[in-house]
C-alpha atoms as a PDB file:
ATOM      1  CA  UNK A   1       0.000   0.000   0.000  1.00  0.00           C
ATOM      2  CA  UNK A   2       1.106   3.637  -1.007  1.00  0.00           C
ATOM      3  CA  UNK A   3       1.948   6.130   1.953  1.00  0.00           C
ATOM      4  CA  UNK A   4       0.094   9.223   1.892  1.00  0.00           C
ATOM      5  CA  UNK A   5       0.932  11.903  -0.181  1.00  0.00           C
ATOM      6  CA  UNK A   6       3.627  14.212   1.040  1.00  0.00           C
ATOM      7  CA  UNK A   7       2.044  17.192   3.130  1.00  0.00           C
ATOM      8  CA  UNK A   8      -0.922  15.736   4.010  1.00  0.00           C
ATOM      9  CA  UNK A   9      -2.441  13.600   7.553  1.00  0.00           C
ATOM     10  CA  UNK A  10      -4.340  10.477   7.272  1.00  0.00           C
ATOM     11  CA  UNK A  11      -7.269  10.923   9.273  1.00  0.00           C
ATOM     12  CA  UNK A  12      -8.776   7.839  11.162  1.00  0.00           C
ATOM     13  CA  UNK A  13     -12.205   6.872  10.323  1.00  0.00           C
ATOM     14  CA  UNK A  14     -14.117   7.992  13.109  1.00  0.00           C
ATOM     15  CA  UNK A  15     -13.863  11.545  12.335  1.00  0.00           C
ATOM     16  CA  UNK A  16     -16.775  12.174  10.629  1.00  0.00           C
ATOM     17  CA  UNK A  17     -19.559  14.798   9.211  1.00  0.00           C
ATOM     18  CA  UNK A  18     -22.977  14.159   9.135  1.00  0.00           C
ATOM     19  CA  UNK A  19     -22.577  13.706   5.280  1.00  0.00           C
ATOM     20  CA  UNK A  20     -19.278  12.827   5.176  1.00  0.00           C
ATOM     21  CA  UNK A  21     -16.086  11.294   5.829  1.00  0.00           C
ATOM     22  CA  UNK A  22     -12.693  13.314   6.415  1.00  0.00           C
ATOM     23  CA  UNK A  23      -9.828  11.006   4.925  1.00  0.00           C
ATOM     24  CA  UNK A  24      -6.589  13.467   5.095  1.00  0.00           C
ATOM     25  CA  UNK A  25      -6.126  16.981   6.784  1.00  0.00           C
ATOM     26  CA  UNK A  26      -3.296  18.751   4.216  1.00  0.00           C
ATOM     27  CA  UNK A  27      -0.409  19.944   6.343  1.00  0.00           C
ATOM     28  CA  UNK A  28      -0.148  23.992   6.523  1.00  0.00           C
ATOM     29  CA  UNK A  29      -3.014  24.840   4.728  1.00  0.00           C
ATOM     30  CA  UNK A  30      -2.840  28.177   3.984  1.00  0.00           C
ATOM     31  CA  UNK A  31      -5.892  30.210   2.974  1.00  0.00           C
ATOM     32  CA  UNK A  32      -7.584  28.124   0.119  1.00  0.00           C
ATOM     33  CA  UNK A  33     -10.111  29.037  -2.728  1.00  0.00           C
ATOM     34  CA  UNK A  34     -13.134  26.315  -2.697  1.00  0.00           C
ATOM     35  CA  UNK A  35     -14.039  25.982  -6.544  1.00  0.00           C
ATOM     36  CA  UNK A  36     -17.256  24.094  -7.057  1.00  0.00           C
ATOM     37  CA  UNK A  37     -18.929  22.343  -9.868  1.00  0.00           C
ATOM     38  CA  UNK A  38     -21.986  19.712  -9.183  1.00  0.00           C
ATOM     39  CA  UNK A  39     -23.249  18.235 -12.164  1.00  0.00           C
ATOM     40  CA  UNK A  40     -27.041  18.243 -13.040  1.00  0.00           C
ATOM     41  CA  UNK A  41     -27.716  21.961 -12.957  1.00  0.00           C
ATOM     42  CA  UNK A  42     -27.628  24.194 -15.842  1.00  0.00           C
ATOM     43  CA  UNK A  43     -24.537  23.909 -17.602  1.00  0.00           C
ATOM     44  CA  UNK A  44     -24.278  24.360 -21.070  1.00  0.00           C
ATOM     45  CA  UNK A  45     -21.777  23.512 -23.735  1.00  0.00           C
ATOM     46  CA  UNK A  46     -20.499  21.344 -20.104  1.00  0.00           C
ATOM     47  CA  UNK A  47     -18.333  24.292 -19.542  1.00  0.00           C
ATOM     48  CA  UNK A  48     -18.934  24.186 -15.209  1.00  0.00           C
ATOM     49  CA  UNK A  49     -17.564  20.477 -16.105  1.00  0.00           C
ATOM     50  CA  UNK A  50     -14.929  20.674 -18.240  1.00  0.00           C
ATOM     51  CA  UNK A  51     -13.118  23.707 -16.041  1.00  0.00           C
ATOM     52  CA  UNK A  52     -13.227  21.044 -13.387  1.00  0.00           C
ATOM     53  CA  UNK A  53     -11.656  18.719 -15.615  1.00  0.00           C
ATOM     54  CA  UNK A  54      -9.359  20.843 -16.714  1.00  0.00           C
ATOM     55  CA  UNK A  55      -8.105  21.562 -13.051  1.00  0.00           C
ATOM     56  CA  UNK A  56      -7.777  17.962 -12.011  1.00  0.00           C
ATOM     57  CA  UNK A  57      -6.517  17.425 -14.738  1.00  0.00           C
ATOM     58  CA  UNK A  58      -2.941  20.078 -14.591  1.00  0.00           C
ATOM     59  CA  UNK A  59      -3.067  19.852 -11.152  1.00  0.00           C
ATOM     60  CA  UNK A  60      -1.742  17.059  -8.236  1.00  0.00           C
ATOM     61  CA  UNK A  61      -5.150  16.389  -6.298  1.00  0.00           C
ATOM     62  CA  UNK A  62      -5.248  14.550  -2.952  1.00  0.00           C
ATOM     63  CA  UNK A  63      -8.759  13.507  -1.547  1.00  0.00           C
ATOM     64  CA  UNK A  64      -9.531  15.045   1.552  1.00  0.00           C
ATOM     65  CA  UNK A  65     -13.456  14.323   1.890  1.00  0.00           C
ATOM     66  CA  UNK A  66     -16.131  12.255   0.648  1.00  0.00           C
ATOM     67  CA  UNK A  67     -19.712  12.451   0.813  1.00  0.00           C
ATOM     68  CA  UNK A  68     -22.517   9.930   1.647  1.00  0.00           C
ATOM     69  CA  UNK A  69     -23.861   9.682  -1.832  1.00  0.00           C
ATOM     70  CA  UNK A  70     -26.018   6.948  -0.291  1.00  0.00           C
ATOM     71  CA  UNK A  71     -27.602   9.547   1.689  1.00  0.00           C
ATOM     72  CA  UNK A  72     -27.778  12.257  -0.876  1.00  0.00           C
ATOM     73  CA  UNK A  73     -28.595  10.792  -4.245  1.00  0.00           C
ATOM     74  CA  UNK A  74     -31.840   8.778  -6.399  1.00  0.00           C
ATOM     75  CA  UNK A  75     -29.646   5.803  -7.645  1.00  0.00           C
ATOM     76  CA  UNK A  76     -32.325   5.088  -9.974  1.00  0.00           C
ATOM     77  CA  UNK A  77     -31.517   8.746 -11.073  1.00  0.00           C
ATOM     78  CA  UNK A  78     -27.665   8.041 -11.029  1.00  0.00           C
ATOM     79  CA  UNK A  79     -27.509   4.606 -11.545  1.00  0.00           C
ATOM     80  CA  UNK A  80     -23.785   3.259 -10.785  1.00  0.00           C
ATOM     81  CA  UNK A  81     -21.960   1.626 -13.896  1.00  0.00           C
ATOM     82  CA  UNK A  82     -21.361  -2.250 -13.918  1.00  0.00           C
ATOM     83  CA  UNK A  83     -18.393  -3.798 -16.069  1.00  0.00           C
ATOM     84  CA  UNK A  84     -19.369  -6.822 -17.670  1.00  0.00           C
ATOM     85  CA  UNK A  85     -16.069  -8.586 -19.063  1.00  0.00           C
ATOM     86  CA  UNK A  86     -17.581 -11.842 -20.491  1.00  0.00           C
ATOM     87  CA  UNK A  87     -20.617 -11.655 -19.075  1.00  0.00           C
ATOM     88  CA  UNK A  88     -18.695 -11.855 -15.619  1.00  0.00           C
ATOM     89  CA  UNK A  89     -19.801  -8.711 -13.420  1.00  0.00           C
ATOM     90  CA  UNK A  90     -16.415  -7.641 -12.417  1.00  0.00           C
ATOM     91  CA  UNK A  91     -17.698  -4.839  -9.895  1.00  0.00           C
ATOM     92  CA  UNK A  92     -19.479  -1.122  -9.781  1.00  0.00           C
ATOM     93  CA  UNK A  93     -18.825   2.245 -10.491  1.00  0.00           C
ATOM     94  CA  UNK A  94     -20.777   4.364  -8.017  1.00  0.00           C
ATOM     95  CA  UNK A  95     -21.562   8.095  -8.224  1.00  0.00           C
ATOM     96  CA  UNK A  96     -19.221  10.114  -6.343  1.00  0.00           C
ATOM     97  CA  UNK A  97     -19.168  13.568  -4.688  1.00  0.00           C
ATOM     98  CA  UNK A  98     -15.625  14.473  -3.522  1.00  0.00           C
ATOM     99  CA  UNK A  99     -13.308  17.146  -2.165  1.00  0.00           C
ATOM    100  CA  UNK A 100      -9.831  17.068  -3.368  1.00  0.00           C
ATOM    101  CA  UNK A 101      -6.277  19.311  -2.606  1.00  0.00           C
ATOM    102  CA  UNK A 102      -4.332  20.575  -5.028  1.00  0.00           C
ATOM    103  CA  UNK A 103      -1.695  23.835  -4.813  1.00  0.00           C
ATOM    104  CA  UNK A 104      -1.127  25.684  -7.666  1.00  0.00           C
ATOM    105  CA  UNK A 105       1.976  26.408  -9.562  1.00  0.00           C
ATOM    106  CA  UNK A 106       3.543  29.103  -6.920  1.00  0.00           C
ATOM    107  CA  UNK A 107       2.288  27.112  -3.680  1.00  0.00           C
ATOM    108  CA  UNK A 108      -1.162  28.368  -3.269  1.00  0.00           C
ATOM    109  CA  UNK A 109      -3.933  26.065  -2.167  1.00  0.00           C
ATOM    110  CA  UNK A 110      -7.315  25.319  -3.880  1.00  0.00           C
ATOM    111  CA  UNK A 111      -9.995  22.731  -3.005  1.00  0.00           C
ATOM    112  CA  UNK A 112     -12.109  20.949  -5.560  1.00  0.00           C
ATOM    113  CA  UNK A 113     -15.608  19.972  -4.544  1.00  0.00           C
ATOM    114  CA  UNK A 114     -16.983  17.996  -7.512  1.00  0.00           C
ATOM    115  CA  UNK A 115     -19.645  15.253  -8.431  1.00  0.00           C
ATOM    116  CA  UNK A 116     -22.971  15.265  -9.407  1.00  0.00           C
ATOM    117  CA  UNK A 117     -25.361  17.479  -7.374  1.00  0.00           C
ATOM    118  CA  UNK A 118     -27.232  15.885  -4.665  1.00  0.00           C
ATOM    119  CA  UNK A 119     -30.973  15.043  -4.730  1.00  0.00           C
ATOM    120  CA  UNK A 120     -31.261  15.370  -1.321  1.00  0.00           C
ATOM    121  CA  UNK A 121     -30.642  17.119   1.850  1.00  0.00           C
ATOM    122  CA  UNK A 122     -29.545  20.324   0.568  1.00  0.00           C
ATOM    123  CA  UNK A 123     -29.929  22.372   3.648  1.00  0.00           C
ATOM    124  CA  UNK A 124     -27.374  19.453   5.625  1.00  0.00           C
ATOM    125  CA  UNK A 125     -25.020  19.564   2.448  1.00  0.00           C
ATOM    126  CA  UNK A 126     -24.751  22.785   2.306  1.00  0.00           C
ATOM    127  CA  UNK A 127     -23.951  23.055   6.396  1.00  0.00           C
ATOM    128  CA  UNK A 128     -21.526  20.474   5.995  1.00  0.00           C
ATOM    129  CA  UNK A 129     -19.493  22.038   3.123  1.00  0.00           C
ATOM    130  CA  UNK A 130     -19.919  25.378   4.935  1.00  0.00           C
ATOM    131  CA  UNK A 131     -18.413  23.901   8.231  1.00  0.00           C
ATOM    132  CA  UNK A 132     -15.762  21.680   6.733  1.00  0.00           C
ATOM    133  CA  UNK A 133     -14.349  25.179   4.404  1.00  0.00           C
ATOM    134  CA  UNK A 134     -14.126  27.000   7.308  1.00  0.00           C
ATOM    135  CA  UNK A 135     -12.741  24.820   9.613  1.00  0.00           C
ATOM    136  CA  UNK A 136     -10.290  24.067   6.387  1.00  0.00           C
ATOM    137  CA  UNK A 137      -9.398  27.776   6.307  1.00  0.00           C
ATOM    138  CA  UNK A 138     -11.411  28.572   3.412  1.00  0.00           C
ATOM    139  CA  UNK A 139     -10.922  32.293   1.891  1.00  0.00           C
ATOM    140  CA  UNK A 140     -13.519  32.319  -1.043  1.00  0.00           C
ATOM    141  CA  UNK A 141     -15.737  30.109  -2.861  1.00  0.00           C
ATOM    142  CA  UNK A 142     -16.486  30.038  -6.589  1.00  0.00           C
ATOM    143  CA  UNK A 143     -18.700  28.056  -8.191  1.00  0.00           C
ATOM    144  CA  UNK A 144     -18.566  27.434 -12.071  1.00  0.00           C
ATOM    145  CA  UNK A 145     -21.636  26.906 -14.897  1.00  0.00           C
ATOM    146  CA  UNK A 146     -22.580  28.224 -17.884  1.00  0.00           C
ATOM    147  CA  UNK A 147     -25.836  28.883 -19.539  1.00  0.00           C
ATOM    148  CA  UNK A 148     -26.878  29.360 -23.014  1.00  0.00           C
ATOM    149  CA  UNK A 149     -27.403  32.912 -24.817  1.00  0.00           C
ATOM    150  CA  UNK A 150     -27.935  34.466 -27.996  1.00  0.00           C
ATOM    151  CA  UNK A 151     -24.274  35.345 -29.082  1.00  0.00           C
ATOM    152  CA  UNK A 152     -21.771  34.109 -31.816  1.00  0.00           C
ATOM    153  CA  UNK A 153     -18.845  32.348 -30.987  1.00  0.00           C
ATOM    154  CA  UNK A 154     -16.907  34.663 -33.122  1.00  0.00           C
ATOM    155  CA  UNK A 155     -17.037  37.017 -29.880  1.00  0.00           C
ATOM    156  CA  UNK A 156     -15.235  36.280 -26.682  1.00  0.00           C
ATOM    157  CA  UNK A 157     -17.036  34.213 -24.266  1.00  0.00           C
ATOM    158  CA  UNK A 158     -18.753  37.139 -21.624  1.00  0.00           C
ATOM    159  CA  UNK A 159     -18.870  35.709 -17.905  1.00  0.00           C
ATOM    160  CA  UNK A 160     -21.779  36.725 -15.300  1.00  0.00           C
ATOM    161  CA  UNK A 161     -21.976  36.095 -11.767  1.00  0.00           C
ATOM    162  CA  UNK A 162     -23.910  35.715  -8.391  1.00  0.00           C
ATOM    163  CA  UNK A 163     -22.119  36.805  -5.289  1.00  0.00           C
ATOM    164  CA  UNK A 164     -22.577  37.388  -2.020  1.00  0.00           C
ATOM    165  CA  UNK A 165     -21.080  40.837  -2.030  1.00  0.00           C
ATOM    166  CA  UNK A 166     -21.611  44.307  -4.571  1.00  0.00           C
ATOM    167  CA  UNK A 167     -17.683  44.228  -5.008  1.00  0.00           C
ATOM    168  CA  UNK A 168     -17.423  40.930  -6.406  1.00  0.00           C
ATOM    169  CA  UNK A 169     -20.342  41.138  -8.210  1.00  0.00           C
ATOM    170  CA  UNK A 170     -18.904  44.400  -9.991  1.00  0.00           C
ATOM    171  CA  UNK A 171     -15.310  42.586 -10.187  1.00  0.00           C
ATOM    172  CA  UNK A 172     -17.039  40.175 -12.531  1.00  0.00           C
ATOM    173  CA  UNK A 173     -19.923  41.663 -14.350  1.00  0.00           C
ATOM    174  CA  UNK A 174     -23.693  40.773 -13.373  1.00  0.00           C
ATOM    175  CA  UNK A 175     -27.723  40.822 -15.092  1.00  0.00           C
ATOM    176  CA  UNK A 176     -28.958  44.168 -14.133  1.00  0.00           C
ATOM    177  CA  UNK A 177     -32.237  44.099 -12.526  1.00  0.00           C
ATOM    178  CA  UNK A 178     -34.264  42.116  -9.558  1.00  0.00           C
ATOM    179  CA  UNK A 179     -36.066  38.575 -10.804  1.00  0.00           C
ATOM    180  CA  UNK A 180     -36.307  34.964  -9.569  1.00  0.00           C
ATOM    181  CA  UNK A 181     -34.862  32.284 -11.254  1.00  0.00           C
ATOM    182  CA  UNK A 182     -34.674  28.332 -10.367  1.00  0.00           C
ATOM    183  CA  UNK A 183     -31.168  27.701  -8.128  1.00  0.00           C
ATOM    184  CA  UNK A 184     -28.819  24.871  -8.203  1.00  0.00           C
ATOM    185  CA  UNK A 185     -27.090  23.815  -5.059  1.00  0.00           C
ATOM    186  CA  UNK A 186     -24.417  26.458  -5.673  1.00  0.00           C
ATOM    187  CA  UNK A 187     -26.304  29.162  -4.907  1.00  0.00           C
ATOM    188  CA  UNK A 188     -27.180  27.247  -1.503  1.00  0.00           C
ATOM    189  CA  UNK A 189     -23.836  26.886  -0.886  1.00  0.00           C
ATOM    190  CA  UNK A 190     -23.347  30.866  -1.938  1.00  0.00           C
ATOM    191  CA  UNK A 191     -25.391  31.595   1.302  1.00  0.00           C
ATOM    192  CA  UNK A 192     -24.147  29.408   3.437  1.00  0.00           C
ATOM    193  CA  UNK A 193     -20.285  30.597   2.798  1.00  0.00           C
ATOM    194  CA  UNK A 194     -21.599  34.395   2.719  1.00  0.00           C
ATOM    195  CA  UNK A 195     -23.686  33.518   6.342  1.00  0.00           C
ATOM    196  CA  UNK A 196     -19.861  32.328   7.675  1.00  0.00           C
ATOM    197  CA  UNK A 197     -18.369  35.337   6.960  1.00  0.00           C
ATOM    198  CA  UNK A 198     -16.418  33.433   3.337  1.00  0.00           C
ATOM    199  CA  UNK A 199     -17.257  35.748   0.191  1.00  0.00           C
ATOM    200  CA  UNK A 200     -19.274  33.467  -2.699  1.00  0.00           C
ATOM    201  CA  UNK A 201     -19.404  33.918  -6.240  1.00  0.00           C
ATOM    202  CA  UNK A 202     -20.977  32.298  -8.827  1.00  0.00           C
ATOM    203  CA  UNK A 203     -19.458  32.232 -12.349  1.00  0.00           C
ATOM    204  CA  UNK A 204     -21.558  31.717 -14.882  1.00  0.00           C
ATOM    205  CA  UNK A 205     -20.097  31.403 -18.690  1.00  0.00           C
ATOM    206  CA  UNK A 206     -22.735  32.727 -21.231  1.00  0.00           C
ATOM    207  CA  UNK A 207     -22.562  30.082 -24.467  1.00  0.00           C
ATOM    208  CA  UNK A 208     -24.127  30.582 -27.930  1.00  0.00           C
ATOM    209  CA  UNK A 209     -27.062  28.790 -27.677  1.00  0.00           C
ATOM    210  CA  UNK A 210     -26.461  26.529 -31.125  1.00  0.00           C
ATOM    211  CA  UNK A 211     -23.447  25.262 -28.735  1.00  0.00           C
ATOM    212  CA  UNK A 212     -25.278  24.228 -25.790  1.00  0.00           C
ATOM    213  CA  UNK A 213     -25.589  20.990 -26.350  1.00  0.00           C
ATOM    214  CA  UNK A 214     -21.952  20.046 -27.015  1.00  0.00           C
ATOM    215  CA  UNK A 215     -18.878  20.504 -25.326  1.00  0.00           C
ATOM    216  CA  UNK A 216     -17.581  24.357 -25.338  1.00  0.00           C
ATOM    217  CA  UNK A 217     -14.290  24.265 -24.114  1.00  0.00           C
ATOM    218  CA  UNK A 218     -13.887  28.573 -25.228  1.00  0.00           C
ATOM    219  CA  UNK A 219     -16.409  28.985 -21.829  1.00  0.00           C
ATOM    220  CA  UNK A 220     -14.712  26.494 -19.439  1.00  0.00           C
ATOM    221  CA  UNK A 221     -10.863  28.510 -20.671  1.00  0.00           C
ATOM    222  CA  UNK A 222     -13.113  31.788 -19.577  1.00  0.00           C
ATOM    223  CA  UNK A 223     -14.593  30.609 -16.346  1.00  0.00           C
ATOM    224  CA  UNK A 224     -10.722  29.042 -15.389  1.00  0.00           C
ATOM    225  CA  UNK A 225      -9.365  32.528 -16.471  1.00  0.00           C
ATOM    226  CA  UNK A 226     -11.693  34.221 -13.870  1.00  0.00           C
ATOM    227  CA  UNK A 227     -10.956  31.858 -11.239  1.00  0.00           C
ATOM    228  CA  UNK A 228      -7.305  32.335 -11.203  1.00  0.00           C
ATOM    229  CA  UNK A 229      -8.195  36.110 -11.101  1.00  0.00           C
ATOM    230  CA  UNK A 230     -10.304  35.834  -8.466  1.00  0.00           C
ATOM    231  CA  UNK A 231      -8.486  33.930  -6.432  1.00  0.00           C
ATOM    232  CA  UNK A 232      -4.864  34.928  -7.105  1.00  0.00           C
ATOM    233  CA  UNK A 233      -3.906  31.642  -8.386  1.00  0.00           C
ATOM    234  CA  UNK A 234      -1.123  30.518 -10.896  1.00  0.00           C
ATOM    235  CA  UNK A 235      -2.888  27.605 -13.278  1.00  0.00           C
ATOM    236  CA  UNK A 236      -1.830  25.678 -15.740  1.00  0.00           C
ATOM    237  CA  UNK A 237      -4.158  26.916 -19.089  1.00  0.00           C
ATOM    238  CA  UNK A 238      -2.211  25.259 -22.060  1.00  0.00           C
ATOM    239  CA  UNK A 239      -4.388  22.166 -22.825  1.00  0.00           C
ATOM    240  CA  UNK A 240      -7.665  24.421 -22.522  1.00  0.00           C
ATOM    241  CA  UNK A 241      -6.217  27.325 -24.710  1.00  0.00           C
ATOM    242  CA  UNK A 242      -5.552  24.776 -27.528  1.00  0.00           C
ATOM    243  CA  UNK A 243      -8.512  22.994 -27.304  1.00  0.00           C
ATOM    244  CA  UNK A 244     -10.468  26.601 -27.125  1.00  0.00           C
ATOM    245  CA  UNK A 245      -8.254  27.498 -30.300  1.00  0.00           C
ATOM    246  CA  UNK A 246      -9.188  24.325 -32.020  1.00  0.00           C
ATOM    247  CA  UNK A 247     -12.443  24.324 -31.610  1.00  0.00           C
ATOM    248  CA  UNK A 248     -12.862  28.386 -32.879  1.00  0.00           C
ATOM    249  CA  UNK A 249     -10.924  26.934 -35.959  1.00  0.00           C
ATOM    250  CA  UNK A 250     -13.718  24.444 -36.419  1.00  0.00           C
ATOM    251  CA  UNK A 251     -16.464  26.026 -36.360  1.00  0.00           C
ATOM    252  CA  UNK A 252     -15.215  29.000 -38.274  1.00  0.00           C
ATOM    253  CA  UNK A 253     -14.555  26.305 -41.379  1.00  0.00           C
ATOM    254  CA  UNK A 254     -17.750  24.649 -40.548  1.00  0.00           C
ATOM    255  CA  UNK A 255     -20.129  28.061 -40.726  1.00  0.00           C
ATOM    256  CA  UNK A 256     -18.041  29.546 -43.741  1.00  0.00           C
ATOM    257  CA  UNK A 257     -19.055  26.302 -45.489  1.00  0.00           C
ATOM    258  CA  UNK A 258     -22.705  27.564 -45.480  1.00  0.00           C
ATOM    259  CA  UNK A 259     -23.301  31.374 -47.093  1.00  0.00           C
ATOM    260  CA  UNK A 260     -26.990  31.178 -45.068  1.00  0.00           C
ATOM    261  CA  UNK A 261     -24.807  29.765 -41.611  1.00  0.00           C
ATOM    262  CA  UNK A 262     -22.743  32.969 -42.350  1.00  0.00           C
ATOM    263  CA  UNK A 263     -25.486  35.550 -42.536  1.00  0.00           C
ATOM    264  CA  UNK A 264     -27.031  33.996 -39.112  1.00  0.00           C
ATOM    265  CA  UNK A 265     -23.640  34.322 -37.240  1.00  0.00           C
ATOM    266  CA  UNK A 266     -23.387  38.145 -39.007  1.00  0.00           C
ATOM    267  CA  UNK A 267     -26.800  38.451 -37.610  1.00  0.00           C
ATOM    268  CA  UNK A 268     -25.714  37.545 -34.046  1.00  0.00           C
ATOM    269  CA  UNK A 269     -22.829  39.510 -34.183  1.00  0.00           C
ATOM    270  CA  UNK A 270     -24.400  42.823 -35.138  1.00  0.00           C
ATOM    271  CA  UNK A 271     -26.833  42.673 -32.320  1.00  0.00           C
ATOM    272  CA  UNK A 272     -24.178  42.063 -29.990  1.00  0.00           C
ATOM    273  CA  UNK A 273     -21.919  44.769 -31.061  1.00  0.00           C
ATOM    274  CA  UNK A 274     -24.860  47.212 -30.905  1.00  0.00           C
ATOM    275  CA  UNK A 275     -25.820  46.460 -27.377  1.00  0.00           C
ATOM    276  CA  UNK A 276     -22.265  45.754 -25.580  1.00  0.00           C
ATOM    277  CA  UNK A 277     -21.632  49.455 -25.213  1.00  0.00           C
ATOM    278  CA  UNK A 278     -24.742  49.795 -23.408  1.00  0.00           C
ATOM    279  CA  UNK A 279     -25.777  46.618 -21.550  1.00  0.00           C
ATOM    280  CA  UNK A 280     -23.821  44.276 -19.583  1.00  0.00           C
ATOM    281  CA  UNK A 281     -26.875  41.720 -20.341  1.00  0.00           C
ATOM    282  CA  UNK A 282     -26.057  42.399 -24.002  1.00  0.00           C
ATOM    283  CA  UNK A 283     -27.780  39.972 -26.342  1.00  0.00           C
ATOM    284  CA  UNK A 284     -30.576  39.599 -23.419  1.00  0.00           C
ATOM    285  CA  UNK A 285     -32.675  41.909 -25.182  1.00  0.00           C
ATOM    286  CA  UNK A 286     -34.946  41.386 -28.042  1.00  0.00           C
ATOM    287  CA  UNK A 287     -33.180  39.616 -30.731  1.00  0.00           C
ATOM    288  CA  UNK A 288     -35.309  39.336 -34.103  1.00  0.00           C
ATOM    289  CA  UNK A 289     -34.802  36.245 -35.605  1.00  0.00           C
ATOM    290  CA  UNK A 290     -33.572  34.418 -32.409  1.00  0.00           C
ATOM    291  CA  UNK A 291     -35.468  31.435 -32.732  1.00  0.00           C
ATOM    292  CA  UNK A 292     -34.585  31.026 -35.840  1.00  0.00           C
ATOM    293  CA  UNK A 293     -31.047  31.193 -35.807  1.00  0.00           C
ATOM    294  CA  UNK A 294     -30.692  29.039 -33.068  1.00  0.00           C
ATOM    295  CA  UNK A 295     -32.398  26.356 -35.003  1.00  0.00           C
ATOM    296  CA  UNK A 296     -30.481  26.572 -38.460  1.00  0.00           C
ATOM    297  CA  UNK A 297     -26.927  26.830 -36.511  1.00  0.00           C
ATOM    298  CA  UNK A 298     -28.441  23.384 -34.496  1.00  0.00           C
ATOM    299  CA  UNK A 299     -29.366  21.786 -37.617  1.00  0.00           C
ATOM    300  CA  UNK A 300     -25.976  22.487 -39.920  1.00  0.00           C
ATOM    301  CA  UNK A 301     -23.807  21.626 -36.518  1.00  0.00           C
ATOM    302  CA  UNK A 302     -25.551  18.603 -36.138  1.00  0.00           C
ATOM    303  CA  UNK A 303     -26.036  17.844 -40.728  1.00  0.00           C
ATOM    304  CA  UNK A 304     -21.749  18.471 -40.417  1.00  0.00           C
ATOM    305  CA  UNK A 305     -21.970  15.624 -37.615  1.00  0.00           C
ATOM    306  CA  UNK A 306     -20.532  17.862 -35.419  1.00  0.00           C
END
């Protein structure tokens, strides 16, 4: 058996959270940012995900907690994955919701709660995270998503936020104006940090909406981008700026392939010009042919096989 990984404590398996179970306690923990990104909420173009990815991905994790999914999750919702080799089952793949360690490039320390987002017991999930970041030393919290909008892909990828505080949400750009929307367990966990005395933000990646549906790796680069901003953090961005790049070079060839594709994305990109001096919520406004140019970029993406 491996020892543990070099600056961090096994813990012994009676310390526990109502939800969860503490495995290692990293040694000299020093201020951390909490990024978050639970699966199942909006997310389009899986740009919440794939900035997740992305960071586990350049970074040396270490798990420090995991959470009852048992407890928190419809399994006939999130069924687990079997592996059949020869029509032997060879064991399960079960749903999980972690927290991992990492430290950036220059020392810094982030936490990484991912996994899908829980069914159940929101209000206890939420406490439990809450308690467990600040007794972790937990500076700031930043959760990452993306929704769709009317825009081209031609323009850079615009961010949004919730936060628990006017500076942040200036710092990052918000939707002017009061109305209710359906929330995601992030913006549970926004109040719960903010009621602790830890400042919460939300980042939220606006997508064109013809991309929603595949993966958009331009808004997970953006939503990266703003949490090593925010948090003062030295990351590792080479694999998502070429894959960003790549997939701009794409669909560029794939639209200029189509004159009609071409006058839609012109379309887009007119309205957006005309509004961004005005309107952070640019492209919220009334767009024309919307509708309609959502659906023919959808159906010559998906004619290309894209």
């Amino acid at each position: 058996m491996p020892g543990p990984a070099p600056g961090v404590t096994p813990v012994n398996d009676g310390e526990r959270g109502p939800l969860y179970t503490l495995h290692t306690r990293p040694d000299d923990l020093r201020d951390p940012v909490l990024a978050v990104h639970l699966e199942g909420w909006i997310d389009a173009g899986s740009a919440g995900a794939g900035a997740m990815n992305a960071l586990r991905n350049s970074l040396d994790t270490t798990l420090v907690a995991s959470f009852h999914v048992d407890h928190l999750l419809d399994q006939r919702a999130r069924r687990p994955f079997v592996r059949v080799a020869d029509g032997v089952n060879t064991g399960l793949d079960w749903p999980k919701i972690e927290l991992h360690w990492a430290r950036d490039h220059d020392g810094r320390d982030l936490l990484l709660l991912a996994g899908p987002e829980p069914d159940y017991q929101w209000r206890t999930f939420a406490r439990d995270v809450r308690d467990l970041g600040k007794d972790l030393g937990v500076r700031l919290m930043v959760g990452l998503g993306a929704f769709p909008s009317p825009l081209p892909h031609t323009r850079p990828c615009p961010l949004v936020c919730t936060a628990t505080t006017a500076q942040l949400a200036q710092e990052i750009g918000f939707m002017p104006g009061t109305f209710d929307v359906p929330a995601g367990i992030e913006a549970v966990l926004e109040q719960g940090f903010a009621g602790a005395g830890v400042p919460a933000v939300g980042l939220w990646a606006r997508v064109p909406h013809y991309l929603a549906a595949q993966p958009y790796p331009v808004a997970s680069l953006a939503l990266v981008e703003a949490l090593a901003r925010l948090g003062g953090l030295e990351l590792d961005l080479s694999a998502l700026r070429q894959a960003a790049a790549e997939t701009r070079e794409r669909l560029d060839l794939l639209v200029a392939a189509d004159p009609r594709v071409t006058g839609l994305v012109e379309a887009l990109e007119a309205q957006v010009d005309a509004e961004a001096s005005t309107s952070l919520a640019a492209g919220f406004g009334d767009l024309p042919t919307g509708d309609e140019i959502a659906a023919e970029l959808e159906r010559f993406l998906r004619d290309q096989g894209s």
